[in-house]
C-alpha atoms as a PDB file:
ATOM      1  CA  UNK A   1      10.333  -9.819  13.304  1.00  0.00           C
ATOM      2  CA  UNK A   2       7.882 -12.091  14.585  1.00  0.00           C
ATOM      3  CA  UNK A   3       3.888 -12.046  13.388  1.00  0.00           C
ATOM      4  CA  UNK A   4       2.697 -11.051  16.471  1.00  0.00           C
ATOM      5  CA  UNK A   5       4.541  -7.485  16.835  1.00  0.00           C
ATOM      6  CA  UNK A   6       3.617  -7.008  12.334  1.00  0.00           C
ATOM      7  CA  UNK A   7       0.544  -5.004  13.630  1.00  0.00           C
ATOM      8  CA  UNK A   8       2.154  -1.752  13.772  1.00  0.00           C
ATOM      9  CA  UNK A   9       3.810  -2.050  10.251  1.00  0.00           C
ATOM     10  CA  UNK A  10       3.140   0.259   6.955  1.00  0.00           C
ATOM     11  CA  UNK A  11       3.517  -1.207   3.876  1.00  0.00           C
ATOM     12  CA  UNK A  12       4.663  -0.062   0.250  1.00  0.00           C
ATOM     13  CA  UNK A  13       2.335   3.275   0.028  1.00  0.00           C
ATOM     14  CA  UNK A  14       4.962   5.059   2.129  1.00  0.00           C
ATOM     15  CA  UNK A  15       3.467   7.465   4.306  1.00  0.00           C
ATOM     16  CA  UNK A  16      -0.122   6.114   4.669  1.00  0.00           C
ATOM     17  CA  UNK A  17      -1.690   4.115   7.271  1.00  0.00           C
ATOM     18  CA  UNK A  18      -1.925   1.200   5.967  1.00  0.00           C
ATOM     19  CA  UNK A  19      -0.927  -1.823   7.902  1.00  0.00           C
ATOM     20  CA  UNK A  20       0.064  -5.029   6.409  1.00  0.00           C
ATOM     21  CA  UNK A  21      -0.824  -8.361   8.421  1.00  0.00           C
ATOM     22  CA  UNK A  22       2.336 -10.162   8.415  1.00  0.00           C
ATOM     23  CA  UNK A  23       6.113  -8.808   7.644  1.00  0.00           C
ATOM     24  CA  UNK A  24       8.434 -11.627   7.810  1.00  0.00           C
ATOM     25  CA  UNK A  25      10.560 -12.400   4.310  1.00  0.00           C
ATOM     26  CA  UNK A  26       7.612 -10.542   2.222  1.00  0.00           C
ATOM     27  CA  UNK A  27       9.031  -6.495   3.954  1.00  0.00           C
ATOM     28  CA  UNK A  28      12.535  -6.119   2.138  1.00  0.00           C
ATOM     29  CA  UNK A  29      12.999  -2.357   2.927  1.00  0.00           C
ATOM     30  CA  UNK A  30      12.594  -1.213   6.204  1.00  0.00           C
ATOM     31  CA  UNK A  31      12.385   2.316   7.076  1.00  0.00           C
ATOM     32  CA  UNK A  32      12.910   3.492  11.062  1.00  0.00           C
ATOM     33  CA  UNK A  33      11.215   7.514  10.914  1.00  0.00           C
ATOM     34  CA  UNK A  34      10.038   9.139  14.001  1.00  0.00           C
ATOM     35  CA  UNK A  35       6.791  11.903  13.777  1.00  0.00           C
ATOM     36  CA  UNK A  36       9.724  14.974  14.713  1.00  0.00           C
ATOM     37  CA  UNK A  37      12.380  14.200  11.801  1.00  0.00           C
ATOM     38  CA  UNK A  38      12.490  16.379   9.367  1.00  0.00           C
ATOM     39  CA  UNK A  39      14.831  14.321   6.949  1.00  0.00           C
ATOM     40  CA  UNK A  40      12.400  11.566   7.382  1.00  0.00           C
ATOM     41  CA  UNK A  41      10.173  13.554   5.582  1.00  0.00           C
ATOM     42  CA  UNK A  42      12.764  13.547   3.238  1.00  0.00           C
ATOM     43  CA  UNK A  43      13.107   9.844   3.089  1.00  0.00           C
ATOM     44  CA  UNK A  44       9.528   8.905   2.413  1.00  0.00           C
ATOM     45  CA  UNK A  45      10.448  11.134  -0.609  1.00  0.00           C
ATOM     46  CA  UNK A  46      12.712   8.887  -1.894  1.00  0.00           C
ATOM     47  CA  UNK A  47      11.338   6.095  -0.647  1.00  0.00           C
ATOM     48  CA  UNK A  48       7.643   6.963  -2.789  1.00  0.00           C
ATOM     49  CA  UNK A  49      10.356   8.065  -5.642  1.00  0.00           C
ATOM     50  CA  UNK A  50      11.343   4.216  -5.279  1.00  0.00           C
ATOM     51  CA  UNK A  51       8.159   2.428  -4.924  1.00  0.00           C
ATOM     52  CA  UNK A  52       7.171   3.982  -8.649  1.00  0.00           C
ATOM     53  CA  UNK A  53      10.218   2.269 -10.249  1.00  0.00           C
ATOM     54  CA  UNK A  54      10.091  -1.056  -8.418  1.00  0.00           C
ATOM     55  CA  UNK A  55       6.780  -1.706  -7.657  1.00  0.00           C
ATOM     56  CA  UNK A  56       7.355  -5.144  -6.163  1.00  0.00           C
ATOM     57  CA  UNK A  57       9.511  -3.434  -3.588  1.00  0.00           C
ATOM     58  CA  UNK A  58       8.107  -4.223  -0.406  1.00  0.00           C
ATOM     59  CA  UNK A  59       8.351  -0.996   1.627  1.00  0.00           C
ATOM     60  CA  UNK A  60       7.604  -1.097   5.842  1.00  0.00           C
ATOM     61  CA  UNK A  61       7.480   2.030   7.944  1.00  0.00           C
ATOM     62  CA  UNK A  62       8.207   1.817  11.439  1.00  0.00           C
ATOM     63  CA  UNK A  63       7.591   4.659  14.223  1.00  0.00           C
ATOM     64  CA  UNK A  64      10.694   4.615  17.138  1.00  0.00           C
ATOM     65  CA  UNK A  65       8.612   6.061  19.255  1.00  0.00           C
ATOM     66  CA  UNK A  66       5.823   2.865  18.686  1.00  0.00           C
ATOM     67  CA  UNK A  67       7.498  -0.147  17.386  1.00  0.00           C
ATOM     68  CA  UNK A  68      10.543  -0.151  19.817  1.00  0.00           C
ATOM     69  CA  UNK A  69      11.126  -3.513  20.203  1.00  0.00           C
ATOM     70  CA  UNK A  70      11.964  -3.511  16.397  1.00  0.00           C
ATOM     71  CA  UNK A  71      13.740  -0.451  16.496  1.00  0.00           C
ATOM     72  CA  UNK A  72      15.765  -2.235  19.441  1.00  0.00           C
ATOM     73  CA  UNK A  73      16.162  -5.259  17.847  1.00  0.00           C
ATOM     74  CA  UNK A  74      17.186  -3.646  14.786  1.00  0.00           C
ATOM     75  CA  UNK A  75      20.183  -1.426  16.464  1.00  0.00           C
ATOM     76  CA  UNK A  76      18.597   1.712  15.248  1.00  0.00           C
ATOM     77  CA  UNK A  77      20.534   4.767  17.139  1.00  0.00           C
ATOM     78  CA  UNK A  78      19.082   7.389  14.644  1.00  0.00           C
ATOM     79  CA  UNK A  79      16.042   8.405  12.488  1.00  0.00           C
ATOM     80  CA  UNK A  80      15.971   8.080   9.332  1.00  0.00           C
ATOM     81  CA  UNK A  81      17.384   4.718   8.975  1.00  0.00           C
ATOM     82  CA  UNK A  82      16.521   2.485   5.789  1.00  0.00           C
ATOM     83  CA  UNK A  83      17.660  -1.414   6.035  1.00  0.00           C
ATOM     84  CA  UNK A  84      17.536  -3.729   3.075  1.00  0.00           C
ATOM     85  CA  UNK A  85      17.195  -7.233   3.403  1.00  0.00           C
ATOM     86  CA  UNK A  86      17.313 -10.248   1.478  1.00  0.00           C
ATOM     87  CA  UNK A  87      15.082 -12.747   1.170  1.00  0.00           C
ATOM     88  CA  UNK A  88      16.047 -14.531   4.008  1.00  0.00           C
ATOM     89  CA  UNK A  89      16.294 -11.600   6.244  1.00  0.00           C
ATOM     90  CA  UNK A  90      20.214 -10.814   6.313  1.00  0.00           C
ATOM     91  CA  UNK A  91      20.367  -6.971   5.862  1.00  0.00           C
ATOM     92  CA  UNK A  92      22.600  -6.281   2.658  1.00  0.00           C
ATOM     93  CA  UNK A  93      22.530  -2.059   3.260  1.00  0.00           C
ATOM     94  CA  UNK A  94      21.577   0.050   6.292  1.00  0.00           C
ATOM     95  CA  UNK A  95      21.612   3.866   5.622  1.00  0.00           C
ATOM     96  CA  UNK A  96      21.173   6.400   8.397  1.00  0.00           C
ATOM     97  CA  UNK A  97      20.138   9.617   7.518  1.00  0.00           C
ATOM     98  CA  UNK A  98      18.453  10.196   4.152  1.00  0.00           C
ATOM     99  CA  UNK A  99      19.866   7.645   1.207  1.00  0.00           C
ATOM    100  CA  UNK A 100      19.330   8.888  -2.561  1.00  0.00           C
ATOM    101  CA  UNK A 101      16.971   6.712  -4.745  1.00  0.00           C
ATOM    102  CA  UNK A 102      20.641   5.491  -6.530  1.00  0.00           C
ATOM    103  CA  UNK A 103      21.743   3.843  -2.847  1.00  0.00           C
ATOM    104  CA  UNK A 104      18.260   1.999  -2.525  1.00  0.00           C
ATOM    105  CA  UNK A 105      17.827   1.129  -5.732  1.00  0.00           C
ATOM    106  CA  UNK A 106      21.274  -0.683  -5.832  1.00  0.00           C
ATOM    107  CA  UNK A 107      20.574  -1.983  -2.246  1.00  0.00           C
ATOM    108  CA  UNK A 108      17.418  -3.366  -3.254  1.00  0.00           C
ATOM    109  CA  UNK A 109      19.782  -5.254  -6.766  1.00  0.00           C
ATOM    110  CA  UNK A 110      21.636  -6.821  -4.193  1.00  0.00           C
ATOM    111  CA  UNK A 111      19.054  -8.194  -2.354  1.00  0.00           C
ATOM    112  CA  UNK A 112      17.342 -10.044  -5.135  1.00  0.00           C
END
């Protein structure tokens, strides 16, 4: 994703609005939500759940409905999604629909 689009990006406290400046290889979870999905409420769950066992997990929300170039880029076709990438950016797990903590936290193994 390139610094110039990173303005509309959440970081780690999943569900706030805070934005993070740049993305790029520091963002190693992505989650795709949209403001009507139910199991993205869900998600953030398990995504918060997540957060408190591996803090250094980097954790980015993206809104469908704003950031659709990523969403584009990213071949998302349904909300939630939740892509895990490696350091240098190759995605090691995509889940669509809600994951459980287990999924993430062994996506996230991988990645390291």
């Amino acid at each position: 994703m390139s610094p110039t689009a990173s303005h509309s990006k959440r970081s780690t406290s999943v569900g706030t609005n805070s934005r993070v400046a740049a993305v790029g290889s520091t963002v190693n979870l992505l989650f795709f939500s949209s403001s009507f999905c139910d199991p993205c409420i869900q998600t953030r769950g398990v995504l918060k759940h997540v957060a408190e066992l591996v803090p250094a997990a980097k954790i980015a929300e993206l809104d469908v409905a704003r950031d659709t170039a990523e969403a584009e880029k990213a071949g998302i076709r349904s909300t939630p999604t939740v892509i895990v990438t490696n350091s240098d950016g190759t995605e090691v797990f995509r889940a669509e629909g809600v994951p459980t903590i287990n999924q993430v936290l062994v996506a996230l193994a991988k990645a390291v």
